[in-house]
Structures are given as structure tokens and as C-alpha cells.
Protein backbone atom coordinates (compact mmCIF):
# COMPACT_ATOMS: atom_id res chain seq x y z
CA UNK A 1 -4.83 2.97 -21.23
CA UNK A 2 -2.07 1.56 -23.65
CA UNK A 3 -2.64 -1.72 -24.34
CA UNK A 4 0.80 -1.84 -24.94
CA UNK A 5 2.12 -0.26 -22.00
CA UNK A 6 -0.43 -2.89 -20.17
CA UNK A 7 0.70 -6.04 -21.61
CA UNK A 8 3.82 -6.15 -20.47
CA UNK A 9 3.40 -5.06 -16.97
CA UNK A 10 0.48 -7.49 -16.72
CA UNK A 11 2.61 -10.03 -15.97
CA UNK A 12 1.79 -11.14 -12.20
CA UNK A 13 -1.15 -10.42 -9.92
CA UNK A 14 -1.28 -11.27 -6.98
CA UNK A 15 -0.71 -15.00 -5.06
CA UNK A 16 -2.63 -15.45 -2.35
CA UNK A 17 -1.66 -17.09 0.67
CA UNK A 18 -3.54 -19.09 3.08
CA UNK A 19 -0.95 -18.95 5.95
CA UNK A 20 0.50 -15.27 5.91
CA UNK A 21 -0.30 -12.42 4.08
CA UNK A 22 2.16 -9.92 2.40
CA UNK A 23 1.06 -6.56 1.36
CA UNK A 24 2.86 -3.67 -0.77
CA UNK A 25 2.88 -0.65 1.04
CA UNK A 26 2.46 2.86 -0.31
CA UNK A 27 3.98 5.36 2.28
CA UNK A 28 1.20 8.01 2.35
CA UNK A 29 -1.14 5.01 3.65
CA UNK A 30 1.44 4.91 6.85
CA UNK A 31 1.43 8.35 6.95
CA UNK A 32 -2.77 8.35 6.67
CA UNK A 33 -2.60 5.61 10.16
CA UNK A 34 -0.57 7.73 11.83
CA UNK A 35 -2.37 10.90 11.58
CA UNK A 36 -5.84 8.11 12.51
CA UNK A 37 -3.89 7.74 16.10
CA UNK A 38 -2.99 4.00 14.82
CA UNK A 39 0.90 3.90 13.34
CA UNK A 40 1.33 0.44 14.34
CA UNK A 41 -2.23 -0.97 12.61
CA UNK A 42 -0.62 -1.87 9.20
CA UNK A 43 2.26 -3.89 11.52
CA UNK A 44 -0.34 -5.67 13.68
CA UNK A 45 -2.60 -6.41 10.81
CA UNK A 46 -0.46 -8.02 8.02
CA UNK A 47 2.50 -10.25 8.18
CA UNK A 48 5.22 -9.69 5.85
CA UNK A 49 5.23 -6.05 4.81
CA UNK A 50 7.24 -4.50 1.35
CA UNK A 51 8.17 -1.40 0.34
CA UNK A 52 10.29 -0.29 -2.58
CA UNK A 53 13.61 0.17 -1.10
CA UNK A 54 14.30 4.08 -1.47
CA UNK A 55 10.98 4.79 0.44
CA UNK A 56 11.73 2.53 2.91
CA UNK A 57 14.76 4.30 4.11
CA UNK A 58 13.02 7.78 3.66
CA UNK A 59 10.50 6.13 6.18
CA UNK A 60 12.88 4.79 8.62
CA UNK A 61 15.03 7.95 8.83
CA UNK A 62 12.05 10.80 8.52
CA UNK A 63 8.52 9.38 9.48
CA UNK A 64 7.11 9.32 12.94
CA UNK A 65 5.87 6.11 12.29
CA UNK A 66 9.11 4.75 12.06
CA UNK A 67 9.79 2.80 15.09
CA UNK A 68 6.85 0.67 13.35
CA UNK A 69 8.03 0.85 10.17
CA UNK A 70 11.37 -0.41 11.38
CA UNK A 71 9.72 -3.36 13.38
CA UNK A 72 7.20 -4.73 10.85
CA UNK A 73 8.82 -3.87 7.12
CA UNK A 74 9.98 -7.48 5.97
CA UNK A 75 11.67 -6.61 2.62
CA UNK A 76 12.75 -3.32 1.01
CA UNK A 77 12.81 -4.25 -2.69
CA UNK A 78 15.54 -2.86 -5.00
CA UNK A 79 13.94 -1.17 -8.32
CA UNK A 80 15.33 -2.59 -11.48
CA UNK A 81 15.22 -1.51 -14.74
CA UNK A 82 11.72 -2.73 -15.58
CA UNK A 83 10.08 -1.59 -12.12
CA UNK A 84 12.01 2.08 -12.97
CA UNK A 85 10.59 1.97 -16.60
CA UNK A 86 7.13 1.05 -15.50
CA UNK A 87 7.33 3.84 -12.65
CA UNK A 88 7.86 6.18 -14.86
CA UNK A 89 5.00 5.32 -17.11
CA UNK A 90 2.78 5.33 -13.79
CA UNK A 91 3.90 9.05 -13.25
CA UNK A 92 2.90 10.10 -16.81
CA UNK A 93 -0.38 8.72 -15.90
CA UNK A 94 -0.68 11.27 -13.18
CA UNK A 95 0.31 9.20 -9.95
CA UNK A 96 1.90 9.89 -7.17
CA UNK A 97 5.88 9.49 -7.13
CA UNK A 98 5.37 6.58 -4.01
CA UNK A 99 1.95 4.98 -5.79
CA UNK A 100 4.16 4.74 -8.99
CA UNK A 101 6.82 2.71 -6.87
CA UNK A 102 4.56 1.04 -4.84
CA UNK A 103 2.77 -0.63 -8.28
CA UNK A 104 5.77 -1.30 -10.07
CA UNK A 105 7.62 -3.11 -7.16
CA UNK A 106 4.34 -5.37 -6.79
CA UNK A 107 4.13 -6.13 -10.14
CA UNK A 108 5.63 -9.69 -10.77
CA UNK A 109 5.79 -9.95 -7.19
CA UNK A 110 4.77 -12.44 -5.03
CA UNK A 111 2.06 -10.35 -2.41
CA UNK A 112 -1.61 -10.73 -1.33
CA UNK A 113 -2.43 -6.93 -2.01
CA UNK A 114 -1.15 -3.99 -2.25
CA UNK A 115 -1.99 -0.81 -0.09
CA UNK A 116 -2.93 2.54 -1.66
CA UNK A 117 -4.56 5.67 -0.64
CA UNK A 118 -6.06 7.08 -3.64
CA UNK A 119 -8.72 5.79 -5.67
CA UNK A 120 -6.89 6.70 -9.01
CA UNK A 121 -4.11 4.80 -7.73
CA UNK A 122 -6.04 1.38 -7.32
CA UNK A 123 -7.87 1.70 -10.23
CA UNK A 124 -4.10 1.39 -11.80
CA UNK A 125 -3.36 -1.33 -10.10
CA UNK A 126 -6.21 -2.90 -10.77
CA UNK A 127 -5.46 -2.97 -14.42
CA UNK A 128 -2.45 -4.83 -13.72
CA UNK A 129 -3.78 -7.32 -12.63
CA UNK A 130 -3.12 -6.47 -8.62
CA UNK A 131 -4.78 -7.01 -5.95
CA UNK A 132 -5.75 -3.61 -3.60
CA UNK A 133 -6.90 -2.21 -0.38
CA UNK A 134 -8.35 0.90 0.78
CA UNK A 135 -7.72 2.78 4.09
CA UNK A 136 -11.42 1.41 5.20
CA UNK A 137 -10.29 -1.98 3.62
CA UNK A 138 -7.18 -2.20 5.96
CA UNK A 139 -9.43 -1.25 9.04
CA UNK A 140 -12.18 -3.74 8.01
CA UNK A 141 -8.96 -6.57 7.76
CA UNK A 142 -7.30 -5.30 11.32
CA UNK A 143 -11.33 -6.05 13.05
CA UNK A 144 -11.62 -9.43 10.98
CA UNK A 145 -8.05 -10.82 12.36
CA UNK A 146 -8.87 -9.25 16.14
CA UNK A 147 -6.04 -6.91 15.77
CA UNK A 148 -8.54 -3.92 16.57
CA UNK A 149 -12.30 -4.17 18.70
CA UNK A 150 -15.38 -2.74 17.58
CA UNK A 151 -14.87 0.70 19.25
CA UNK A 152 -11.35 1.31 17.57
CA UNK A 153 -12.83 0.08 14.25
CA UNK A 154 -15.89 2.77 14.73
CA UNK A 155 -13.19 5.56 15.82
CA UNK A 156 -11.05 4.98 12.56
CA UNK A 157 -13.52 4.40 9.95
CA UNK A 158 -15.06 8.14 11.70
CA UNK A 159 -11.93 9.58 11.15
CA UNK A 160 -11.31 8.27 7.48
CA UNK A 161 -13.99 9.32 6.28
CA UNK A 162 -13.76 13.03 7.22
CA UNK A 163 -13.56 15.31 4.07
CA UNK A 164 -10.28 16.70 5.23
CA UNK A 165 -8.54 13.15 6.24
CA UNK A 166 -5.80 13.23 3.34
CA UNK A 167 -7.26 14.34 0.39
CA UNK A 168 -7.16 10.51 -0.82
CA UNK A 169 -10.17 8.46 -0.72
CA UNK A 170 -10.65 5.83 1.71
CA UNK A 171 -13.36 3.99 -0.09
């Protein structure tokens, strides 16, 4: 990777807060919870929730998951110029259209982590200095905070790790 293209972006990681947590979402991972039988788990689990602000009203009008969505998402960031520019950049690197957004909008954002399905994906934010979590990640927070028991953690972490789940990777 461009050091370059790095240095700038590298501007903020994450700030971690003892009292809430606030996670970047990427919408595929809400899509990934909902298919798991558990749309409401990201909701329950974290407690200020942010999504770049055209994919949160592509969520709330289009997703079944919405009635969570719509309950839960705290802030619906507006891309400026830099977030746009280093969105773009993300998508030469082969991302996804909503991991591209998702990144850039948590970049010089305040946040404790930020959700993503794909590997690839959090290896890139991980270069940037950002926090991540994986689908088993999420699941593993949800049990810690009592938001989910021991059975529902063994049914989702059976279902994520099927071959077929989403073509992303949950580890």
C-alpha cells in the first residue's frame, strides 16, 4: 500500500470508551445477522451505532432488518470531500462499495471499532489505524455483555462459520 495514500488517512484510530461503545457499521454485516436469525444483535450489543448516511437510508427503506436499523442507528454521517476521496481510493483497492464507506466515515472519527465482514476489508482498516470486528467478534461481544446465552452464542458461531454463510469471512 501507498504510503502516501496511507499517511493522510492515518489520521485517527479509534477512542475507546469506558462507558459506551460506538461502532461503524458496514451494511452487509446487518445483512449477515439477519440471515443468522439475529437482526436485532448489533442493536442489543453496542450503544451508539454509525453508518455513512446514503447506506443508512438504503437500509431503512429496503432491508428487512430495518425496524432495527431504525431503532438502534445513532448517527448517519454525511461524506465529505475527504471521506469521498478516500472511498474511492478504498474501491481501487478492490473493496466493497459499503466497506469503502464504512472505512472512510470512521476514519477521523470518534468510534470504538468498526464492523466488517470480509477479511480484506479489516486488514484495510487495520492499516489505518482502526479498530475492527469480525462476525464471530460481534457474537463473542453480544455473550460478554449478556446480550445473548451460551446456546444462542453456540447457534450463531455454527451458522457463521458454514462455507456458504456470505462468502465473507467471519474470522
Amino acid at each position: 500500500m501507498s504510503s502516501v495514500f496511507f499517511g493522510s488517512a492515518a489520521v485517527v484510530g479509534s477512542i475507546i470508551s469506558p462507558a459506551s461503545s460506538r461502532v461503524f457499521v458496514e451494511p452487509e454485516i446487518l445483512r449477515a445477522f439477519t440471515a443468522a436469525g439475529a437482526p436485532w444483535l448489533i442493536g442489543y450489543t453496542y450503544d451508539d451505532i454509525a453508518m455513512e448516511k446514503d447506506f443508512c437510508a438504503s437500509s431503512l427503506d429496503s432491508e428487512p432488518e430495518s425496524l432495527y436499523v431504525k431503532a438502534y442507528i445513532a448517527t448517519c454521517l454525511e461524506a465529505n470531500e475527504e471521506m469521498a476521496d478516500l472511498a474511492a481510493k478504498l474501491l481501487e483497492l478492490g473493496l466493497t462499495v459499503g466497506e469503502s464507506s464504512t472505512i472512510a466515515s470512521a476514519v477521523g472519527t470518534p468510534h470504538d471499532r468498526v464492523l466488517l465482514l470480509r477479511r480484506e476489508a479489516r486488514e484495510v482498516a487495520k492499516m489505518l489505524s482502526l479498530s475492527t470486528a469480525s462476525p464471530l467478534e460481534i457474537v463473542v461481544d453480544a455473550f460478554r455483555k449478556g446480550v445473548i446465552r451460551l446456546q444462542e452464542l453456540a447457534r450463531l458461531v455454527e451458522h457463521l462459520v458454514k462455507p456458504n454463510f456470505t462468502g465473507g469471512d467471519t474470522k
